[in-house]
Each structure stands twice: as C-alpha cells, then as structure tokens.
PDB file of N, CA and C in Angstrom:
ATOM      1  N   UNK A   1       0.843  -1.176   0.000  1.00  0.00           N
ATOM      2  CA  UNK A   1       0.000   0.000   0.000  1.00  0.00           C
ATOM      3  C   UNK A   1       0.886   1.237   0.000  1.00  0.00           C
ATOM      4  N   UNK A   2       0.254   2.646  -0.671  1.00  0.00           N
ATOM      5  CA  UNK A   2       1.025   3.710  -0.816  1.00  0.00           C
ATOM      6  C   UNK A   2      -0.021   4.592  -0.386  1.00  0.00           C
ATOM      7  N   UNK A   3       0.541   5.653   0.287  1.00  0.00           N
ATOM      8  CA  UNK A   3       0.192   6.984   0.306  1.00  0.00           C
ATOM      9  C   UNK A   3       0.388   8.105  -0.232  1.00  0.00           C
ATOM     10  N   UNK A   4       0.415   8.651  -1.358  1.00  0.00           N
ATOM     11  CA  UNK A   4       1.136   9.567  -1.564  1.00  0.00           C
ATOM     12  C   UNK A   4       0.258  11.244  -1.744  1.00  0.00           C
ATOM     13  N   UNK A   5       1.037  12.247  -1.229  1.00  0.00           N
ATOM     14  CA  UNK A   5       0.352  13.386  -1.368  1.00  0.00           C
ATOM     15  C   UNK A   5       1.155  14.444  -1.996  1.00  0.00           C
ATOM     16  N   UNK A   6       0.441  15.093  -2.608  1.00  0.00           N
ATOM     17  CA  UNK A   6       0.759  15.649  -3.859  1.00  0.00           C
ATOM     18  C   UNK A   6       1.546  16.301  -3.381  1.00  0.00           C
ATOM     19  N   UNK A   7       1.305  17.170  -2.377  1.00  0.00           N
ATOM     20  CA  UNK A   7       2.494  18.239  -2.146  1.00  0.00           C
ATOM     21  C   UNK A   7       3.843  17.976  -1.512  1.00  0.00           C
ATOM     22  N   UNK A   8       3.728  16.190  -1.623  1.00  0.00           N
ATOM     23  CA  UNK A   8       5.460  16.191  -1.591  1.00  0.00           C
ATOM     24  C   UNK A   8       6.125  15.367  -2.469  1.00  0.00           C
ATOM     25  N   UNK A   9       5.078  15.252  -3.574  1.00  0.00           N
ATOM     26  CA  UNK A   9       5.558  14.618  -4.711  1.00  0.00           C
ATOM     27  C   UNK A   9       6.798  15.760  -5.195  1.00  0.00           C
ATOM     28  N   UNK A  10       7.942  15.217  -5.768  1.00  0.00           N
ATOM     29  CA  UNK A  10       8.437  16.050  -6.303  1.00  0.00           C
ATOM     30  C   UNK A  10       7.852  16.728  -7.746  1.00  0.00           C
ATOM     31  N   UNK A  11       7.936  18.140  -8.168  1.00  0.00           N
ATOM     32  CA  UNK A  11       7.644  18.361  -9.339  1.00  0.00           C
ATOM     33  C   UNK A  11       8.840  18.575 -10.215  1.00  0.00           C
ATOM     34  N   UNK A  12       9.094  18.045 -11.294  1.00  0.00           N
ATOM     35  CA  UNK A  12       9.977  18.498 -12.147  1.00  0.00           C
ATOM     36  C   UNK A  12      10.017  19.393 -13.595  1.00  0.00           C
ATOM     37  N   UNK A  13      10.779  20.537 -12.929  1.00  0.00           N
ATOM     38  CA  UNK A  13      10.185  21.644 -14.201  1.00  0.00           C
ATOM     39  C   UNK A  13      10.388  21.487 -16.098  1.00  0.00           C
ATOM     40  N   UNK A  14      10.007  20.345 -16.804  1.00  0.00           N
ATOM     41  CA  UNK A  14      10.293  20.069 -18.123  1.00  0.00           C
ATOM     42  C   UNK A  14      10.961  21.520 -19.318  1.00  0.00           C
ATOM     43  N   UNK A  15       9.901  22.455 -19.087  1.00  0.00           N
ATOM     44  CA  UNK A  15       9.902  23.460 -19.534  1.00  0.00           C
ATOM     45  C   UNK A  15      10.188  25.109 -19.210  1.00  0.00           C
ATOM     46  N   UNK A  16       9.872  26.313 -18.961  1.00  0.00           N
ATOM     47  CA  UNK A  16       9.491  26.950 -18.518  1.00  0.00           C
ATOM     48  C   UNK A  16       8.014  26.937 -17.761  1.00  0.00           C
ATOM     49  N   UNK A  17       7.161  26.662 -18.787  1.00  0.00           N
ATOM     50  CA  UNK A  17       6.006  26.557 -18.659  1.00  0.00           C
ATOM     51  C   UNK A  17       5.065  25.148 -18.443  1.00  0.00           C
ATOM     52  N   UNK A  18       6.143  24.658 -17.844  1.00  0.00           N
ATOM     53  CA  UNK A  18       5.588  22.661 -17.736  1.00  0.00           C
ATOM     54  C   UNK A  18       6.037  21.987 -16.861  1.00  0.00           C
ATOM     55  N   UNK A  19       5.232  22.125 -15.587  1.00  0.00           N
ATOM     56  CA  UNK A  19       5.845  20.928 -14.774  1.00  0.00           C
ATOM     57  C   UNK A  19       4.880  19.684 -14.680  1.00  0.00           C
ATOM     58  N   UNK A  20       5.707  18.575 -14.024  1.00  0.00           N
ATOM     59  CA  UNK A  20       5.149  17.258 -13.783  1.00  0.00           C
ATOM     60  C   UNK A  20       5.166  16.685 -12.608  1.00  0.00           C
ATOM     61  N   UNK A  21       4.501  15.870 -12.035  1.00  0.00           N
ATOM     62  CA  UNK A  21       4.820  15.366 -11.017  1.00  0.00           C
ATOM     63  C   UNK A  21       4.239  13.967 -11.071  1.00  0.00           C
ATOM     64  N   UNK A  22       4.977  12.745 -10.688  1.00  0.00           N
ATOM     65  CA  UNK A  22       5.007  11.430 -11.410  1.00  0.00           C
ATOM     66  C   UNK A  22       4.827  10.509 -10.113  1.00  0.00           C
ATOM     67  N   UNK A  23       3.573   9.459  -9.949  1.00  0.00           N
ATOM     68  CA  UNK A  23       3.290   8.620  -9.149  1.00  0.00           C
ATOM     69  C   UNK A  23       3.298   7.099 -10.038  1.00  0.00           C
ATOM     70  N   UNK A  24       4.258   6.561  -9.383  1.00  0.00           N
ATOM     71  CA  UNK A  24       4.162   4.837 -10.192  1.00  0.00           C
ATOM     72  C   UNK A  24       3.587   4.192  -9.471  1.00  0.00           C
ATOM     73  N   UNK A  25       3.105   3.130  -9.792  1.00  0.00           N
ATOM     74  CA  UNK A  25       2.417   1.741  -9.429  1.00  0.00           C
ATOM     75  C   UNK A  25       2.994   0.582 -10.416  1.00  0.00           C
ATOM     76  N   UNK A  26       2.755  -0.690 -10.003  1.00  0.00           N
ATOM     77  CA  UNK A  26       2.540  -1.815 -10.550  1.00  0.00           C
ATOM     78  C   UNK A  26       2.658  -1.710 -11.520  1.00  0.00           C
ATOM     79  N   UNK A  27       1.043  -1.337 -11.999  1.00  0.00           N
ATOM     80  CA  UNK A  27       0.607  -1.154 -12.986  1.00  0.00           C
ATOM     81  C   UNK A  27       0.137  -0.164 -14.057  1.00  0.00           C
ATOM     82  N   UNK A  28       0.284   0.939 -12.963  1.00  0.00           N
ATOM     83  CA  UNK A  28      -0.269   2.288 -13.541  1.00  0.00           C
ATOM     84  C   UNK A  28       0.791   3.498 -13.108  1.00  0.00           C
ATOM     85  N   UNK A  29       0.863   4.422 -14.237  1.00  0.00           N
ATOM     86  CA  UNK A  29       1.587   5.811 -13.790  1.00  0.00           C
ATOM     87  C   UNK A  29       0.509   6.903 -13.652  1.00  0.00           C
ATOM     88  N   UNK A  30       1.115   7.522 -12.794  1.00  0.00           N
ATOM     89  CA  UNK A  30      -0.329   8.748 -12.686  1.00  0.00           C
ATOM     90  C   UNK A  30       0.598   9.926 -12.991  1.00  0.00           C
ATOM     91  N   UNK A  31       0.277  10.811 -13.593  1.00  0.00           N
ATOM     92  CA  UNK A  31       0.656  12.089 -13.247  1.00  0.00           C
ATOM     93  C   UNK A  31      -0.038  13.396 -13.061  1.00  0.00           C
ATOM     94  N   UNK A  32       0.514  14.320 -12.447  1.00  0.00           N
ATOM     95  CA  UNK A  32       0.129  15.645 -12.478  1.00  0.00           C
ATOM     96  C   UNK A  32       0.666  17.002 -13.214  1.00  0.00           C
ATOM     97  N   UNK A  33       0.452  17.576 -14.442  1.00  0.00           N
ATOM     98  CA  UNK A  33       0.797  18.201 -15.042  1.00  0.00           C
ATOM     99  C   UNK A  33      -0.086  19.476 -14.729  1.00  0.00           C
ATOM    100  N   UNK A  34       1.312  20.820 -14.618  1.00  0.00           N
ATOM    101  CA  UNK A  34       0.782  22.063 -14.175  1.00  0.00           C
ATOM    102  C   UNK A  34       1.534  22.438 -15.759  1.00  0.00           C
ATOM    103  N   UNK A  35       0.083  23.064 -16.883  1.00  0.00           N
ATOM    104  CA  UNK A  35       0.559  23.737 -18.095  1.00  0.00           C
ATOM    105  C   UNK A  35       0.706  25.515 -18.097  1.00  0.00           C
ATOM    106  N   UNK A  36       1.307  26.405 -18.205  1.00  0.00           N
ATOM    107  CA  UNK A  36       0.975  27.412 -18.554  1.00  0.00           C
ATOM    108  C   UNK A  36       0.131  27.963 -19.579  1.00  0.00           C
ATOM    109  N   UNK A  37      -0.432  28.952 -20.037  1.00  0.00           N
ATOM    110  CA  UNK A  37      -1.414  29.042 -21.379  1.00  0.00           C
ATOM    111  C   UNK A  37      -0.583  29.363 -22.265  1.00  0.00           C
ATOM    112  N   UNK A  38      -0.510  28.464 -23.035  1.00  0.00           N
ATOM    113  CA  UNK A  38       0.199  28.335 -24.904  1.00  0.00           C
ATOM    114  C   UNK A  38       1.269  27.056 -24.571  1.00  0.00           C
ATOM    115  N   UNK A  39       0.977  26.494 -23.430  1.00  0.00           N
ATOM    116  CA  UNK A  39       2.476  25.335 -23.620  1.00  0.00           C
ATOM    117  C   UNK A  39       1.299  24.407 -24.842  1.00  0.00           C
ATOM    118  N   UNK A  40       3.156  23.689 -25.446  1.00  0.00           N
ATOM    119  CA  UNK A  40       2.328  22.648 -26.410  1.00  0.00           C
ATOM    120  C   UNK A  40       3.142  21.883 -26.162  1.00  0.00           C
ATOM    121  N   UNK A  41       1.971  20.240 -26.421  1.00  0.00           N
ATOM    122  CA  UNK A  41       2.988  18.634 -26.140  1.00  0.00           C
ATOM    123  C   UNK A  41       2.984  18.593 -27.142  1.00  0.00           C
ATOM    124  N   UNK A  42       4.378  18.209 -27.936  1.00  0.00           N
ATOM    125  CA  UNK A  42       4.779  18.327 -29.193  1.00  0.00           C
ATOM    126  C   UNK A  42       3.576  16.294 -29.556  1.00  0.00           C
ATOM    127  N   UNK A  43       3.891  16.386 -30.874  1.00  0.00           N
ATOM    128  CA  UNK A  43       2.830  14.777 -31.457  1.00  0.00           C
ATOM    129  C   UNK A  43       3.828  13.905 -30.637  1.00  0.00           C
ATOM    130  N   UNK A  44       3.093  12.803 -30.167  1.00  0.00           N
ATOM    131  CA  UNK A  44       3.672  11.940 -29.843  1.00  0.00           C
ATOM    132  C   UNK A  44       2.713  10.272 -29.968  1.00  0.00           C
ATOM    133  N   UNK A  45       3.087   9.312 -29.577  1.00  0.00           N
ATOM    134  CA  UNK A  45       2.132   8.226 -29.344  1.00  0.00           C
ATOM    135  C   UNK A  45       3.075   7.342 -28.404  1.00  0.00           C
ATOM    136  N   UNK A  46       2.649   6.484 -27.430  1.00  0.00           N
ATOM    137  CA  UNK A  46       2.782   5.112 -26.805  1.00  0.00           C
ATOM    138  C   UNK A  46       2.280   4.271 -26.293  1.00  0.00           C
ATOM    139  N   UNK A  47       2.456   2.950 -25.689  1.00  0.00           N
ATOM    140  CA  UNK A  47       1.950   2.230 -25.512  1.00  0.00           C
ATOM    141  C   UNK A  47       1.105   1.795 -24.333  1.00  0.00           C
ATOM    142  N   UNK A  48       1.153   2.695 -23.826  1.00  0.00           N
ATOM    143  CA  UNK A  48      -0.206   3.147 -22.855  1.00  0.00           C
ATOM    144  C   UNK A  48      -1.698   3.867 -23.422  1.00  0.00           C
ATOM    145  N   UNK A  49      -2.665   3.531 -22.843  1.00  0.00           N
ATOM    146  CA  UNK A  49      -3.898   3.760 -22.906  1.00  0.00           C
ATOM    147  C   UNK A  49      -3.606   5.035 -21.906  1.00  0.00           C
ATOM    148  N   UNK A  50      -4.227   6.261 -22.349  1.00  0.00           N
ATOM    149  CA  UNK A  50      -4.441   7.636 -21.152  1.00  0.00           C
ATOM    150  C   UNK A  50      -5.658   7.926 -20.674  1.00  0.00           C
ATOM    151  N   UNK A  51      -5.878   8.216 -19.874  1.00  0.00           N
ATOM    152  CA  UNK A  51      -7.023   8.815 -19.292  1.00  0.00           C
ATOM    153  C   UNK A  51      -6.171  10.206 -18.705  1.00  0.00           C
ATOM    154  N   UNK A  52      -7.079  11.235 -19.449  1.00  0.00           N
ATOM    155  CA  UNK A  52      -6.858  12.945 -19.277  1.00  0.00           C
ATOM    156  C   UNK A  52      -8.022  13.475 -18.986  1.00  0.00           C
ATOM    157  N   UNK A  53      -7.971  14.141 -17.105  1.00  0.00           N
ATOM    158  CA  UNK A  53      -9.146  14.399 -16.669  1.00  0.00           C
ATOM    159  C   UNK A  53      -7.955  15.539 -16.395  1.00  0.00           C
ATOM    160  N   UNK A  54      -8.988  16.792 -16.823  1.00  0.00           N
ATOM    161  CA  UNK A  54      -8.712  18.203 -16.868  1.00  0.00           C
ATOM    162  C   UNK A  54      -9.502  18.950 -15.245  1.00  0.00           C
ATOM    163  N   UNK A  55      -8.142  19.202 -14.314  1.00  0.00           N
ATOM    164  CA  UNK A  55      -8.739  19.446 -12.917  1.00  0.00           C
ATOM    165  C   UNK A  55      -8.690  21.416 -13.068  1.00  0.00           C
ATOM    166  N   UNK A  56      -8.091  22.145 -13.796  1.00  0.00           N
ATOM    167  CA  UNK A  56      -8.598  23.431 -14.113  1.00  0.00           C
ATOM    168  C   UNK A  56      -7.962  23.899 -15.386  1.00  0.00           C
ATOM    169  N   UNK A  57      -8.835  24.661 -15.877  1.00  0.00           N
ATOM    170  CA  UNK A  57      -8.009  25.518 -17.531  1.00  0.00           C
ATOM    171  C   UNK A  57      -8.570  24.504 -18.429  1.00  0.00           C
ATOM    172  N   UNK A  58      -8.447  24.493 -19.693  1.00  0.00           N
ATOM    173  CA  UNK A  58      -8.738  23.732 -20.586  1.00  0.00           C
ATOM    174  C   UNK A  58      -7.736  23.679 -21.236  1.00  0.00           C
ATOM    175  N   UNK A  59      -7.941  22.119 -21.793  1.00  0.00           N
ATOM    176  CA  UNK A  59      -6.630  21.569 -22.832  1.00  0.00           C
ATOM    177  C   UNK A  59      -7.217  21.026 -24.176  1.00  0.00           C
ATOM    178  N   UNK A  60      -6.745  21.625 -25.077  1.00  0.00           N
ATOM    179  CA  UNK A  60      -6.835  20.801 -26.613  1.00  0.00           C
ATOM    180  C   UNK A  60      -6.374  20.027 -27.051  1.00  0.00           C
ATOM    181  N   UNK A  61      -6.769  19.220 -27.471  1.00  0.00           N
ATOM    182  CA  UNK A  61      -5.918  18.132 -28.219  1.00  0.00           C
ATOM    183  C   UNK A  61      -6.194  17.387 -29.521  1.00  0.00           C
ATOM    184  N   UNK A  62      -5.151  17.387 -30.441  1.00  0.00           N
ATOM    185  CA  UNK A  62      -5.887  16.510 -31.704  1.00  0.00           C
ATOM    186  C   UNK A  62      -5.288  15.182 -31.297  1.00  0.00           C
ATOM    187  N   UNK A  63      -6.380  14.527 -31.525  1.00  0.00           N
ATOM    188  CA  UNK A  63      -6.478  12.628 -31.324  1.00  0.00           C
ATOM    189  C   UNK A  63      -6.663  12.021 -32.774  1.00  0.00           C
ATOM    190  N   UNK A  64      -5.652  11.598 -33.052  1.00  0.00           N
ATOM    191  CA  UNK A  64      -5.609  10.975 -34.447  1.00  0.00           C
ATOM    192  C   UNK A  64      -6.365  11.810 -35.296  1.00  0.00           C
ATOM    193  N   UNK A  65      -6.217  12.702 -35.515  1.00  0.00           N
ATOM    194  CA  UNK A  65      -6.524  13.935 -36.441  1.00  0.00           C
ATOM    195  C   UNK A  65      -8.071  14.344 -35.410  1.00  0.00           C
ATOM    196  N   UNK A  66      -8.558  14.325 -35.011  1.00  0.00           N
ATOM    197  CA  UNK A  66      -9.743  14.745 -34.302  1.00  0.00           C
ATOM    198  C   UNK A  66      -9.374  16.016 -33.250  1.00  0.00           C
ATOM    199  N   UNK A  67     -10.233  16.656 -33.032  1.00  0.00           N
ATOM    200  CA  UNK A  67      -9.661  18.323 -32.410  1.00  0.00           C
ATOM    201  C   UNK A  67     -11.213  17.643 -30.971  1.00  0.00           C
ATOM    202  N   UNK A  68     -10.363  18.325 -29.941  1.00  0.00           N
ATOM    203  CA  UNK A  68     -11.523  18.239 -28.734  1.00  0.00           C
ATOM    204  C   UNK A  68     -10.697  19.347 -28.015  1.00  0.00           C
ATOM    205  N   UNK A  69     -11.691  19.891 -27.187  1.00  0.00           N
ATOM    206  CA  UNK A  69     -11.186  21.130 -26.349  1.00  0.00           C
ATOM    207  C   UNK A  69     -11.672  20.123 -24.921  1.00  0.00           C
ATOM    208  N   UNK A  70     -11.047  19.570 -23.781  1.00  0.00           N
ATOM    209  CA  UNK A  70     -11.513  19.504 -22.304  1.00  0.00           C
ATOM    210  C   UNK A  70     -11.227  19.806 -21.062  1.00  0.00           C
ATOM    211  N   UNK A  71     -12.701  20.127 -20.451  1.00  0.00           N
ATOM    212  CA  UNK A  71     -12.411  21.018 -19.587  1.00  0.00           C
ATOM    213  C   UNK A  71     -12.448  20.530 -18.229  1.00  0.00           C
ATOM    214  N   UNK A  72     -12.307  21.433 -17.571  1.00  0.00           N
ATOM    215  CA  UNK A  72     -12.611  20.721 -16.010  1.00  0.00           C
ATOM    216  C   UNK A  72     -14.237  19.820 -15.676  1.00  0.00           C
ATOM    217  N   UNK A  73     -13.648  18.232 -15.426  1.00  0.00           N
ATOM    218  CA  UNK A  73     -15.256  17.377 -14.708  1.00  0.00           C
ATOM    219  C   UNK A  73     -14.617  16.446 -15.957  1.00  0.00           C
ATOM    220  N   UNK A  74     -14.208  17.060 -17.340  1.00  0.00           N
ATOM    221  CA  UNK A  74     -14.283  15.872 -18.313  1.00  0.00           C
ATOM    222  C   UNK A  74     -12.906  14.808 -18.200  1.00  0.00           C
ATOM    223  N   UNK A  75     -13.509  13.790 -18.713  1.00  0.00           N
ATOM    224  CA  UNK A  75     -11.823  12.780 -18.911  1.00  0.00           C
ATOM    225  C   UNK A  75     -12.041  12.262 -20.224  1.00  0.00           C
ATOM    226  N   UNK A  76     -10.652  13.004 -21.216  1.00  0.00           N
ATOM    227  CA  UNK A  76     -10.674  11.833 -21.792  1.00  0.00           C
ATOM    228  C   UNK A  76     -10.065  10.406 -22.003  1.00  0.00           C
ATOM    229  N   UNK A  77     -10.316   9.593 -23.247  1.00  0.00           N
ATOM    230  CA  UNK A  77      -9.846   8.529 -23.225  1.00  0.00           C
ATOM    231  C   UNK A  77      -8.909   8.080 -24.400  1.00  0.00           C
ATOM    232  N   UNK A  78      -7.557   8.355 -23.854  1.00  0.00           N
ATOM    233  CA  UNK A  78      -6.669   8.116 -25.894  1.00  0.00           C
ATOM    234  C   UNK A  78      -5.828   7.086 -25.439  1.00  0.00           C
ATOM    235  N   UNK A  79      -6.481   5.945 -26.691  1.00  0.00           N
ATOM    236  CA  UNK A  79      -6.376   4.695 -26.794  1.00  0.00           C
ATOM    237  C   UNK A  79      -4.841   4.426 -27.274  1.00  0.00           C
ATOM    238  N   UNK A  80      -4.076   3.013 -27.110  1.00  0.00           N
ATOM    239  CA  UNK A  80      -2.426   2.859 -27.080  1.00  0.00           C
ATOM    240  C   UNK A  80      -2.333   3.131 -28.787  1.00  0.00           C
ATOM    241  N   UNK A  81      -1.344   3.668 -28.975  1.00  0.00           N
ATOM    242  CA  UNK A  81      -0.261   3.883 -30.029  1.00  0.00           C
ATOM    243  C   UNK A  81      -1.208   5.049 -30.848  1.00  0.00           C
ATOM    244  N   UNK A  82      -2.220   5.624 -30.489  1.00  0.00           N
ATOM    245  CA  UNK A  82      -2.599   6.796 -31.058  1.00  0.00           C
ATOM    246  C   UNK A  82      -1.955   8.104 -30.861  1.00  0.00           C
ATOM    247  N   UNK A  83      -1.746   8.756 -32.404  1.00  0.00           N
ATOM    248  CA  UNK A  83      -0.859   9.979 -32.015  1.00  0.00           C
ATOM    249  C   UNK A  83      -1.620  10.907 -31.436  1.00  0.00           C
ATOM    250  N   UNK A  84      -0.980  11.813 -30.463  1.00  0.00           N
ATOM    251  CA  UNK A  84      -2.181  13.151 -30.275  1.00  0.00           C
ATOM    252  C   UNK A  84      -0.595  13.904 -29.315  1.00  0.00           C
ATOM    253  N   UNK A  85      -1.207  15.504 -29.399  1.00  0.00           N
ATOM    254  CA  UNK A  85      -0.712  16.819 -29.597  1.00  0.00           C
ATOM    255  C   UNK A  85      -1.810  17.433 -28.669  1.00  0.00           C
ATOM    256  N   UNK A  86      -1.310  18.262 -27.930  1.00  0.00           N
ATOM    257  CA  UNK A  86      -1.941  18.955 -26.716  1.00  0.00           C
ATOM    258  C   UNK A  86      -2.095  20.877 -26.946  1.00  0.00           C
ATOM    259  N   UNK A  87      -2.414  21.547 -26.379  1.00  0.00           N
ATOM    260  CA  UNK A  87      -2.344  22.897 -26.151  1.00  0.00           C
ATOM    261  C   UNK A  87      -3.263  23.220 -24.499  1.00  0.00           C
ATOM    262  N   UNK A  88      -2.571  23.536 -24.226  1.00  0.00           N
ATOM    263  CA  UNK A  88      -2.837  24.505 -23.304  1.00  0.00           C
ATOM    264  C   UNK A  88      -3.648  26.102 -23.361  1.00  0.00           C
ATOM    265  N   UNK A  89      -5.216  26.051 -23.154  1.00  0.00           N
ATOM    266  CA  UNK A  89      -5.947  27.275 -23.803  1.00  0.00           C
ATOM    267  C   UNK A  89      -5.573  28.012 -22.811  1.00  0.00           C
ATOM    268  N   UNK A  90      -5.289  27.861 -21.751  1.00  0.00           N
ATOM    269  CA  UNK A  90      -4.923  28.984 -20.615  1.00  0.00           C
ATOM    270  C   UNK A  90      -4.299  28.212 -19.599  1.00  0.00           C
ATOM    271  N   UNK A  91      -3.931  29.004 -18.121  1.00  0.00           N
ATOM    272  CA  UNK A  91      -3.062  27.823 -17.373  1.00  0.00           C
ATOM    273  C   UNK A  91      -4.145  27.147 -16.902  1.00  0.00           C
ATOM    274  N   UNK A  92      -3.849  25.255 -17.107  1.00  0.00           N
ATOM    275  CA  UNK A  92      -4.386  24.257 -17.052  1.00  0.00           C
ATOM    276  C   UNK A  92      -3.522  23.530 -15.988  1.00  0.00           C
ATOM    277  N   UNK A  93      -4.033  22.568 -15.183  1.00  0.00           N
ATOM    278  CA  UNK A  93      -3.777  21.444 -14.193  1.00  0.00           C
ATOM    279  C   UNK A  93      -4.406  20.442 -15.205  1.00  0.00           C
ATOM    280  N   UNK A  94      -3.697  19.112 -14.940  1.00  0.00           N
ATOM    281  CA  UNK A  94      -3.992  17.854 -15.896  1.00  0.00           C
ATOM    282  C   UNK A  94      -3.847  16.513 -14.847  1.00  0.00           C
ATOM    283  N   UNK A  95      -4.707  15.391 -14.916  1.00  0.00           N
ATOM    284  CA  UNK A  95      -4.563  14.450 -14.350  1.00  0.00           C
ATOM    285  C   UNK A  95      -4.528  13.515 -15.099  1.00  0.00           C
ATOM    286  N   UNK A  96      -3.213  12.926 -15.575  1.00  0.00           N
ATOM    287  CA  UNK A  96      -3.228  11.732 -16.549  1.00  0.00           C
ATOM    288  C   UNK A  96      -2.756  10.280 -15.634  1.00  0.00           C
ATOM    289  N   UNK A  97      -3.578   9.511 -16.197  1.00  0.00           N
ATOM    290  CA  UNK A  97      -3.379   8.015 -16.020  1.00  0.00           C
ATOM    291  C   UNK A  97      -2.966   7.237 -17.359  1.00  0.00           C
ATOM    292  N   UNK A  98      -1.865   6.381 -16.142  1.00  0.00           N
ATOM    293  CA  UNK A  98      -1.439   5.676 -17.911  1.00  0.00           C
ATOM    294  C   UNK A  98      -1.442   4.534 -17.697  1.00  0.00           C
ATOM    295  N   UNK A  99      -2.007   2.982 -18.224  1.00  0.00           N
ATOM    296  CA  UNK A  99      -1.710   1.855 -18.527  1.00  0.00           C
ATOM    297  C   UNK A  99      -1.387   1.049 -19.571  1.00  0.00           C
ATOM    298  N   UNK A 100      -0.151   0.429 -19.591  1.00  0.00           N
ATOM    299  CA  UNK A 100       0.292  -0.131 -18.547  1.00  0.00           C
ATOM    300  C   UNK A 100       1.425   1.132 -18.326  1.00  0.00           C
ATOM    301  N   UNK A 101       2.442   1.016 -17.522  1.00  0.00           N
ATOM    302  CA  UNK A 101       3.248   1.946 -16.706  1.00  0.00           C
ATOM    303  C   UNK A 101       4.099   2.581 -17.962  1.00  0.00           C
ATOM    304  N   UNK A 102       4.531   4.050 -17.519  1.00  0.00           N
ATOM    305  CA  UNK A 102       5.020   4.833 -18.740  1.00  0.00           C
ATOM    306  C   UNK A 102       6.668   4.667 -18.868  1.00  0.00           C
ATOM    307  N   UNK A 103       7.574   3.285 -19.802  1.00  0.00           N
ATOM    308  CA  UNK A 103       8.648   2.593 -19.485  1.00  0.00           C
ATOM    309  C   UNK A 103       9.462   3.688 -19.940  1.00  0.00           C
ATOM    310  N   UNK A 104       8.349   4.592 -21.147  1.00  0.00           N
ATOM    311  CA  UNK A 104       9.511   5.236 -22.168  1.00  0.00           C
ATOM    312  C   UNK A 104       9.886   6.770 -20.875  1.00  0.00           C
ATOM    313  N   UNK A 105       9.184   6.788 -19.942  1.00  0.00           N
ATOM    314  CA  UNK A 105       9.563   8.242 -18.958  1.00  0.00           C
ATOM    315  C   UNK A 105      10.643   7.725 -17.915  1.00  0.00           C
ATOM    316  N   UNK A 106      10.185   6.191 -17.470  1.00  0.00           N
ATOM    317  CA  UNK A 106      11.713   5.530 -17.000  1.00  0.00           C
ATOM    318  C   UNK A 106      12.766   5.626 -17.753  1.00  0.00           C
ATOM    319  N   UNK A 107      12.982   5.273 -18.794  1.00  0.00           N
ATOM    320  CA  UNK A 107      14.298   5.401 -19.383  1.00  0.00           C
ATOM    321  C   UNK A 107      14.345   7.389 -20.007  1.00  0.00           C
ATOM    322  N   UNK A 108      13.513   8.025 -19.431  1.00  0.00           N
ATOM    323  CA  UNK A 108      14.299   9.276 -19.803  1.00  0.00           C
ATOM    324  C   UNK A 108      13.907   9.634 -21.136  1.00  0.00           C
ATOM    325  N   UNK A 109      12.940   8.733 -21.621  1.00  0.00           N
ATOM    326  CA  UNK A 109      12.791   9.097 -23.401  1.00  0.00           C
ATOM    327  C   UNK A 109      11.085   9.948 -23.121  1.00  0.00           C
ATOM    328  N   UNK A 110      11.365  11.115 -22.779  1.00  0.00           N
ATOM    329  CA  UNK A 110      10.728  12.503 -23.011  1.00  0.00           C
ATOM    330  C   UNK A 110      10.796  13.735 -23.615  1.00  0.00           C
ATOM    331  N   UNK A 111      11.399  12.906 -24.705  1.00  0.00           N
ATOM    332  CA  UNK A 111      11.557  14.535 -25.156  1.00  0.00           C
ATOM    333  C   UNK A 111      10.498  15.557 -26.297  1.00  0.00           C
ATOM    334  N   UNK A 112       9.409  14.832 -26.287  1.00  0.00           N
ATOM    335  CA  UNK A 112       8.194  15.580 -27.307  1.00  0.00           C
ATOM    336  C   UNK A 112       7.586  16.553 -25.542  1.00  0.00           C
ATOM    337  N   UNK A 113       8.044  16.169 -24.608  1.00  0.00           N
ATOM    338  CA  UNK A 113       7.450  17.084 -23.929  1.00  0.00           C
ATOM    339  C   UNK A 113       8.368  18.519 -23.551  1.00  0.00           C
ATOM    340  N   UNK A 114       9.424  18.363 -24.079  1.00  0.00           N
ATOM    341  CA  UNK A 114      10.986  18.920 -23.696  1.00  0.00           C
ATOM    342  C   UNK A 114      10.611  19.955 -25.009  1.00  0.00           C
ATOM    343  N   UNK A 115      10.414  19.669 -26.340  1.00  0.00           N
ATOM    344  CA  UNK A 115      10.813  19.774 -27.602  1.00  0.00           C
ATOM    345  C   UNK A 115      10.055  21.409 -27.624  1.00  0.00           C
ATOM    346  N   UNK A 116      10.776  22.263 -28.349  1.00  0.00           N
ATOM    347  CA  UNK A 116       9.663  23.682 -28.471  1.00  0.00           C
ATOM    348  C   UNK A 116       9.263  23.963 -29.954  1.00  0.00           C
TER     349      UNK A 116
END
C-alpha cells in the first residue's frame, strides 16, 4: 500500500512553462501536469492507454486527427499507439493516467514534452 500526497511529490520543471509530477504503481503511472497558457505537447504516441481528466483551464488536443477542447469534470480517453498533440488554452492542471506503466519516462525518453 502507498500513500502519496501531492504536495510532496516532487515536481519536475520540463519546460518553462511545464511541470510534472510522477506517481508509479505496478501497474499504472499517474501524473500531475501544471501547463501554462500556450504550452504545447509536441505529437507523440505510446503504448499506454491515457485517461486525461482536466482538474482546471482547458486543454486541446488533436487525437488521431480529431480536435476536442476539455475542460474541467471531463476525462478523456486516448487509446495505445494513437498519435495526439496537446495545447494549453490557458493555465491548465492535468490528471493523466497511464496503462500499462510509462517505461519510455523511465528510461528518460521525453523529449516531445521537452521539444519547443
């Protein structure tokens, strides 16, 4: 069993305008992403299934060419190896879940979130 609380998760600043803060499990990675308004997640895809529940600000995203704006209450759902690209409409908080666990952020291979 784990406890963990957010405010002593470490955050790590990716960007100027992008931090993260990263909870593992077993089976699942969680994170917490604080966006500024105009950060962008450059295209990417992996082999995790996401769940992106937007806790304030709204985030855009094209999902395999599809455009959705979501806001706070919504989650969405982007299925494994689909590409999708983010924006930040203003400063946004993000709650992503990932299964199975995110191997490519263990080994350090982040850099569409790094990329400007």
């Amino acid at each position: 069993m784990q406890v963990a609380k957010w405010d002593a998760v470490p955050r790590e600043r990716l960007t100027e305008t992008l931090e993260r803060q990263v909870i593992w499990g077993e089976q699942v990675t969680m994170a917490r992403f604080h966006l500024g308004k105009g950060t962008h997640i450059a295209l990417h895809k992996h082999e995790s299934e996401q769940f992106t529940t937007v806790l304030s600000g709204a985030l855009k995203l094209d999902v395999g060419g599809k455009i959705v704006v979501v806001r706070p209450g919504e989650v969405l759902v982007i299925p494994r190896w689909v590409e999708h690209e983010a924006w930040a409409e203003e400063d946004t908080q993000v709650l992503d879940v990932f299964s199975p666990p995110r191997a490519d952020w263990r080994a350090g291979e982040q850099n569409y979130l790094t990329s400007r």
